[in-house]
Protein backbone atom coordinates (compact mmCIF):
# COMPACT_ATOMS: atom_id res chain seq x y z
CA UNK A 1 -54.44 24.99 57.86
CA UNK A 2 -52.00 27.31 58.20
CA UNK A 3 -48.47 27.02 60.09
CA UNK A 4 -48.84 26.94 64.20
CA UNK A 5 -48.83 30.18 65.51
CA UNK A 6 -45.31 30.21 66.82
CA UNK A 7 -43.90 27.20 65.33
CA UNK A 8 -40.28 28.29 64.61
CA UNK A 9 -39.18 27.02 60.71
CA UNK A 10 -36.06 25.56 61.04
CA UNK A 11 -33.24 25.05 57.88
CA UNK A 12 -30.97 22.99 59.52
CA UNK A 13 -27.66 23.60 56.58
CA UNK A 14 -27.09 25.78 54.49
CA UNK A 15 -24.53 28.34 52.99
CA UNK A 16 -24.68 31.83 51.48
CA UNK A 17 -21.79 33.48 50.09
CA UNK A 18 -21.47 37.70 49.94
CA UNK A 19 -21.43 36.85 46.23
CA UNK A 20 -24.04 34.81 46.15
CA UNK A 21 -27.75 36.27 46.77
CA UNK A 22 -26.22 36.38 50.51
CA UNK A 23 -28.83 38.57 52.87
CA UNK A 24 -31.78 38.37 49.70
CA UNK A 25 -31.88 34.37 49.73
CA UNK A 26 -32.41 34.83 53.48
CA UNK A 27 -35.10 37.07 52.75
CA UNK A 28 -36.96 34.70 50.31
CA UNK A 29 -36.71 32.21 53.26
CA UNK A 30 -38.46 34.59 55.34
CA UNK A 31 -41.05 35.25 52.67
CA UNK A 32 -41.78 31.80 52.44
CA UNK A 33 -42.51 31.50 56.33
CA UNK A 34 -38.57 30.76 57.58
CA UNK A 35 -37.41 31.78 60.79
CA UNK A 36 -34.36 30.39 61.86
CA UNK A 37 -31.40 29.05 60.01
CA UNK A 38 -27.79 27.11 60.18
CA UNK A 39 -25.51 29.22 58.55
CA UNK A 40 -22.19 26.55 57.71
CA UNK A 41 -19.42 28.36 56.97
CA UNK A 42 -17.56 27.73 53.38
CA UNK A 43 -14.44 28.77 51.45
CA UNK A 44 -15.21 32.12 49.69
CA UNK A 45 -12.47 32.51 47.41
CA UNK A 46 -11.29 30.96 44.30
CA UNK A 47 -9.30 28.33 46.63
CA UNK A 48 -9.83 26.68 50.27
CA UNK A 49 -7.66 28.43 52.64
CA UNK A 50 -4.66 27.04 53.35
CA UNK A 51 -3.61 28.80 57.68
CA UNK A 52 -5.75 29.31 60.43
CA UNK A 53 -5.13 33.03 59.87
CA UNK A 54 -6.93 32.32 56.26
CA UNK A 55 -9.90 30.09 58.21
CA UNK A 56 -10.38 32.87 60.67
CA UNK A 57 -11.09 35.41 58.14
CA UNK A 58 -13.93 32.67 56.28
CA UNK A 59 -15.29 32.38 59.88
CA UNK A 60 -15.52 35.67 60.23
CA UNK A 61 -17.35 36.51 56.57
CA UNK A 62 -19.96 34.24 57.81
CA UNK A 63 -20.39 36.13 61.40
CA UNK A 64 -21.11 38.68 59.36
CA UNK A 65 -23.34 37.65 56.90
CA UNK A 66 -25.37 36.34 60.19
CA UNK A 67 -25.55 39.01 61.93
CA UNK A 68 -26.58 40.90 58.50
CA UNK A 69 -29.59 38.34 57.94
CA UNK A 70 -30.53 38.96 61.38
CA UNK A 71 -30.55 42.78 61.56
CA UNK A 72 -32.19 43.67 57.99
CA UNK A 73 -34.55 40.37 57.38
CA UNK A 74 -34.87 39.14 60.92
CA UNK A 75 -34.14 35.54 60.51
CA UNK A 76 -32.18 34.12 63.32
CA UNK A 77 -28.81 32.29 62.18
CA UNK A 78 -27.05 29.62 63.89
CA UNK A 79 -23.39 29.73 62.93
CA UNK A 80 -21.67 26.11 62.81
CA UNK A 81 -17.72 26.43 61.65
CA UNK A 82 -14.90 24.21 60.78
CA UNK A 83 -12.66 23.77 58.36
CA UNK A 84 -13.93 21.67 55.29
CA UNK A 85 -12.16 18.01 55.33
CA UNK A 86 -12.36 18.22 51.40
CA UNK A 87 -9.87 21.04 51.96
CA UNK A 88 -6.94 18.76 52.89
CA UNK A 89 -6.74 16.93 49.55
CA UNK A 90 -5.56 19.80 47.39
CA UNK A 91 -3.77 21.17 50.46
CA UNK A 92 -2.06 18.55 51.31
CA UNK A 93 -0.65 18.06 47.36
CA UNK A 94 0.20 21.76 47.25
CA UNK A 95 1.72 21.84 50.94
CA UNK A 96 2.62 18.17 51.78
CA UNK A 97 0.51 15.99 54.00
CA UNK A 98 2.46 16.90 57.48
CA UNK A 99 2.20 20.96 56.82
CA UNK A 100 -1.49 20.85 55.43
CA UNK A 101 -2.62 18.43 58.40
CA UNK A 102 -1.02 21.10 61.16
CA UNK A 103 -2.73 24.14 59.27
CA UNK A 104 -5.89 22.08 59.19
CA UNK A 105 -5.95 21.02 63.20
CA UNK A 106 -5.15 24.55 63.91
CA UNK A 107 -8.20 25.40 62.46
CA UNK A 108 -9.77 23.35 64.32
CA UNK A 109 -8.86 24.36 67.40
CA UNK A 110 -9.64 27.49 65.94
CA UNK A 111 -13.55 26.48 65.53
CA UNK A 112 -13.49 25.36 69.39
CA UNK A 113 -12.52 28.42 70.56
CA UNK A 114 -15.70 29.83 68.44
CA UNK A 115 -18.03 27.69 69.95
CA UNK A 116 -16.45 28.15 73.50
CA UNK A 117 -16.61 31.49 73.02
CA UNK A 118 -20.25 31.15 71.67
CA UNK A 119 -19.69 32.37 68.22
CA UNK A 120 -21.04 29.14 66.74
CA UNK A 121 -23.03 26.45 68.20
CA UNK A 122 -21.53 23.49 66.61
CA UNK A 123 -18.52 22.07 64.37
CA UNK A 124 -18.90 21.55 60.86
CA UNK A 125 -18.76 20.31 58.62
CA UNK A 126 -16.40 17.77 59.40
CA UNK A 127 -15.31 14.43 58.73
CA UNK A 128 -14.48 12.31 55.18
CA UNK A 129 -14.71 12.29 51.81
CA UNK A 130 -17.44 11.74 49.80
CA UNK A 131 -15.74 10.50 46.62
CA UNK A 132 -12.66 8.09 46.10
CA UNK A 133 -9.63 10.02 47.37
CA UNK A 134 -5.88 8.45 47.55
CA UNK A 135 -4.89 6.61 50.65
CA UNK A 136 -2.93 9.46 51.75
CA UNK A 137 -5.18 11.82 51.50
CA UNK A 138 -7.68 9.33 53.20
CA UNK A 139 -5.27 9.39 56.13
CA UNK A 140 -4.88 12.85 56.48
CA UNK A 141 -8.51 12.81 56.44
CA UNK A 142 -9.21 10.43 58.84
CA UNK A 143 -6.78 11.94 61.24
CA UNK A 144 -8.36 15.39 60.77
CA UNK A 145 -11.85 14.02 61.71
CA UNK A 146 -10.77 12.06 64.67
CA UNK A 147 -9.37 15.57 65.98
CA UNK A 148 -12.64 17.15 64.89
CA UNK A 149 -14.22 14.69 67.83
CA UNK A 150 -11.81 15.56 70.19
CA UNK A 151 -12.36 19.32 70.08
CA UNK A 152 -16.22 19.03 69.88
CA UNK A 153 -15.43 16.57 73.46
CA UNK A 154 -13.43 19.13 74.86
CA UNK A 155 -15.83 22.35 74.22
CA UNK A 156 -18.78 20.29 74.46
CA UNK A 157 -20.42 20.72 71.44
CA UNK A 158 -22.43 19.02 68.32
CA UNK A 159 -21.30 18.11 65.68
CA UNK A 160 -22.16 18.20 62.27
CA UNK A 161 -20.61 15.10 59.87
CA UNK A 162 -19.91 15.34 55.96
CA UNK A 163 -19.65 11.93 54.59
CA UNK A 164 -20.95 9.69 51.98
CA UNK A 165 -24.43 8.44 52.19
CA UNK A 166 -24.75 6.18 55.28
CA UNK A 167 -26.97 2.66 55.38
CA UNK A 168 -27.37 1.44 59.23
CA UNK A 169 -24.26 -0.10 59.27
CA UNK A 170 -22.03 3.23 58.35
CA UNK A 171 -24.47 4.75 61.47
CA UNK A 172 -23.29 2.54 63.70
CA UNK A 173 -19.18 3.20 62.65
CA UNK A 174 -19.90 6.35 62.86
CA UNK A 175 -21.12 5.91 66.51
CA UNK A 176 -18.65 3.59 67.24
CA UNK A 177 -15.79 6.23 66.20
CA UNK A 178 -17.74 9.21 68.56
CA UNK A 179 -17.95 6.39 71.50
CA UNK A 180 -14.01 5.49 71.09
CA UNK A 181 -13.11 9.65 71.26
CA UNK A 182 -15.63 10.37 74.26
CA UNK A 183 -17.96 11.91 72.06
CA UNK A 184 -21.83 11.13 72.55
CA UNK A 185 -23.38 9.62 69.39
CA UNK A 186 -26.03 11.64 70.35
CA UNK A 187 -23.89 15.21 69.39
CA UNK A 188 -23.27 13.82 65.80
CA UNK A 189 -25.68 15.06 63.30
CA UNK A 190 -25.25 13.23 59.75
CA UNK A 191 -26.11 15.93 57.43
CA UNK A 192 -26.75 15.36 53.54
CA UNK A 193 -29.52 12.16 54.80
CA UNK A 194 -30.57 11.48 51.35
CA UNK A 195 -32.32 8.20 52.84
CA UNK A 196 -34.07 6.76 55.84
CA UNK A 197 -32.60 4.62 58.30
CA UNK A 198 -34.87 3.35 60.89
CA UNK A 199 -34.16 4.83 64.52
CA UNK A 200 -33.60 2.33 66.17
CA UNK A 201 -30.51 1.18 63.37
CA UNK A 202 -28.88 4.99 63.73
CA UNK A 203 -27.24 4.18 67.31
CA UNK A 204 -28.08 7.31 68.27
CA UNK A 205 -26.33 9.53 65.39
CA UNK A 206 -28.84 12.06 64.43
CA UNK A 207 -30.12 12.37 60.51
CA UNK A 208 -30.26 16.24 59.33
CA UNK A 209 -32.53 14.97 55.69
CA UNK A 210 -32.46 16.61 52.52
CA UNK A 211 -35.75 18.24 52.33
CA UNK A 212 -37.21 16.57 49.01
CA UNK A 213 -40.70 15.88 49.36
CA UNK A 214 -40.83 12.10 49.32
CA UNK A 215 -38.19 11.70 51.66
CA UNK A 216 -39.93 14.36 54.22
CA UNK A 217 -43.19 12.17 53.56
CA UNK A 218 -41.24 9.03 54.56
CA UNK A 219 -39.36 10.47 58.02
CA UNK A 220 -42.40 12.64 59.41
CA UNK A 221 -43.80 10.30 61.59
CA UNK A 222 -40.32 8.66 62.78
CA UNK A 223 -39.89 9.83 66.60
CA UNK A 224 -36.54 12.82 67.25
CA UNK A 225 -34.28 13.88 67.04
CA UNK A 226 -33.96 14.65 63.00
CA UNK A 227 -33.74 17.59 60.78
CA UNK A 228 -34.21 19.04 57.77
CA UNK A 229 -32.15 20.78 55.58
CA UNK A 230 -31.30 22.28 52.32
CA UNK A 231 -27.42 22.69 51.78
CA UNK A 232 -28.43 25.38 49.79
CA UNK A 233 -25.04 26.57 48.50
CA UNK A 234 -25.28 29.65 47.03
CA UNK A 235 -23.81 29.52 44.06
CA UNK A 236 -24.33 32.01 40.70
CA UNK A 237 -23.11 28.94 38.87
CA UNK A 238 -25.55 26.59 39.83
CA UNK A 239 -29.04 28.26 40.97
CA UNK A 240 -30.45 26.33 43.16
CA UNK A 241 -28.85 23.50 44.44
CA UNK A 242 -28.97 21.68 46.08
CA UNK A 243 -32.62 22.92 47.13
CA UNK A 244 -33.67 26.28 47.31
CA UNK A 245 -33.91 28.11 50.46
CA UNK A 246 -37.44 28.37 50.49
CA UNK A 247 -37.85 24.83 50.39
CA UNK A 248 -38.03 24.20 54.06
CA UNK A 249 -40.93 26.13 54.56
CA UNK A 250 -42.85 25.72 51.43
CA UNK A 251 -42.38 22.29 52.78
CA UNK A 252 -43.56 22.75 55.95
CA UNK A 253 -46.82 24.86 54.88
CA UNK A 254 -47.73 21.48 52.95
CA UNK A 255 -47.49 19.16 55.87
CA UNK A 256 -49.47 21.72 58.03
CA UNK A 257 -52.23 21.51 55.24
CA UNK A 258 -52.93 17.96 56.35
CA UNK A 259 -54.50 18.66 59.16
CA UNK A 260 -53.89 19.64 62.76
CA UNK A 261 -51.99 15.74 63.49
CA UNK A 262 -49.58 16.32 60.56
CA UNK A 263 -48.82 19.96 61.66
CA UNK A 264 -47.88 18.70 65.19
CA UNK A 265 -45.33 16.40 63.47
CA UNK A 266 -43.58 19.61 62.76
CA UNK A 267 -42.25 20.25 66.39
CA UNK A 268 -39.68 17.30 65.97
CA UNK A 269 -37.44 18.90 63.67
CA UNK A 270 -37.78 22.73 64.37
CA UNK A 271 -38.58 22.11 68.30
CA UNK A 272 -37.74 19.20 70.07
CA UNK A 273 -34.45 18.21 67.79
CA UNK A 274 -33.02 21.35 68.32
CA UNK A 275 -33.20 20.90 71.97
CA UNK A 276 -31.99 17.77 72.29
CA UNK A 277 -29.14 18.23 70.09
CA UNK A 278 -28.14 21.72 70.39
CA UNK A 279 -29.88 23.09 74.19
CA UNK A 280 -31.46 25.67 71.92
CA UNK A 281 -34.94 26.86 73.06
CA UNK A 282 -36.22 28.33 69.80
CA UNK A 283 -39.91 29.09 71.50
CA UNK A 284 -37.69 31.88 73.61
CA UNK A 285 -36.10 35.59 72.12
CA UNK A 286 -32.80 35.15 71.42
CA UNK A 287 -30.86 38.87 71.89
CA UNK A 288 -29.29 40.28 68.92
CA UNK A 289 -30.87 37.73 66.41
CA UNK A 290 -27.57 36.07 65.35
């Protein structure tokens, strides 16, 4: 059968670049039955930036490329922004740790003030490294995400969590770490799930899964809120990855051709999870698209 007649099809992560494929990748995702997207914001240049004056300007870029997406393709984009944590190791060896930590929380702040402004709906990505990193740098890090919480407290606001892969016990530090800052487990969204952890072991930090078939298989009957993603990145240099933008829906047009039951399923991630997580009504027009 085919999709539900008004089902919105949701990819939860992703990035596009203005020399990427940019507005065409969004248009493949239409083609393949998309609708909405969330458009994380990325460095753009040959080098993170380094001031908030440098973050504002990659915030900005991606405004633009959503509001692009949404006036010539008509896919509605979600903007989530913050500075990338990965950002403050080679800052902080080019700047020192104490100058590339203030540049970093200015940005932020910066990133609040998008999402109390409602530029963005969400912080991210934020939070630690995903590969062995010095102690210093680890610090930095640490101290960076920690400040991440307490902006996303302060404006209200999800929040969307780079890491390494988490088992039930790195769910539950990672709730434990929201709870401590005032933050509602609830409002973090691990994104980059590469595995499933059962609901009840998550502590109430939502999974956003990488949508490879067997793993979408394995989470569709678990109860919300989840999502799925691509993190497709947008890169000339590596086609592709990590999935394709079309792989959402492709994906979903599978799981509706089991049957009217499996179909349903598909309200968790592109309905109900995005209105638990974010107070987003997708089912209603959104003015101006972006």
């Amino acid at each position: 059968m085919p999709l539900p007649r008004g089902l919105p099809v949701v990819d939860h992560h992703c990035h596009l670049s203005p020399s990427g494929e940019g507005v065409a990748a969004a248009a493949r995702f239409r083609a393949a039955g998309g609708t909405h997207l969330f458009l994380t914001t990325q460095s753009y240049g040959p080098t993170a930036p380094r001031t908030r004056e440098e973050y504002r300007v990659q915030f900005e870029t991606t405004e633009k490329l959503a509001h692009e997406i949404a006036e010539r393709v008509g896919v509605t984009t979600f903007l989530v922004v913050a500075p990338y944590p990965i950002d403050l190791v080679a800052a902080s060896a080019e700047l020192g740790g104490a100058a590339a930590l203030a540049a970093h929380l200015e940005a932020l702040d910066l990133a609040g003030v998008w999402v109390r402004e409602h530029r963005a709906v969400a912080l991210g990505e934020v939070g630690r490294a995903h590969f062995p990193i010095s102690e210093e740098a680890g610090r930095l890090i640490e101290a960076a995400f920690r400040h991440a919480l307490e902006v996303a407290r302060d404006v209200d606001c999800p929040v969307v969590v780079h890491s390494a892969d988490l088992d039930a016990a790195g769910y539950r530090e990672l709730a434990g770490l929201a709870r401590a800052v005032g933050v509602r487990p609830e409002r973090l969204v691990k994104h980059f799930a590469r595995g499933r952890v059962e609901p009840d072991e998550r502590d109430g930090v939502v999974p956003s899964y990488l949508a490879r078939r067997e793993l979408v298989r394995d989470v569709l009957s678990d109860r919300g809120p989840w999502f799925l993603e691509t993190d497709f990145l947008d890169d000339p240099r590596r086609p592709g990855a990590v999935l394709d933008l079309t792989t959402v829906p492709r994906r979903a047009t599978a799981i509706a051709a089991g049957g009217e039951s499996a179909a349903a399923r598909l309200a968790v991630p592109f309905l109900d999870s995005v209105r638990q997580v974010y107070g987003l009504d997708l089912t209603a027009p959104r003015p101006g698209g972006a």
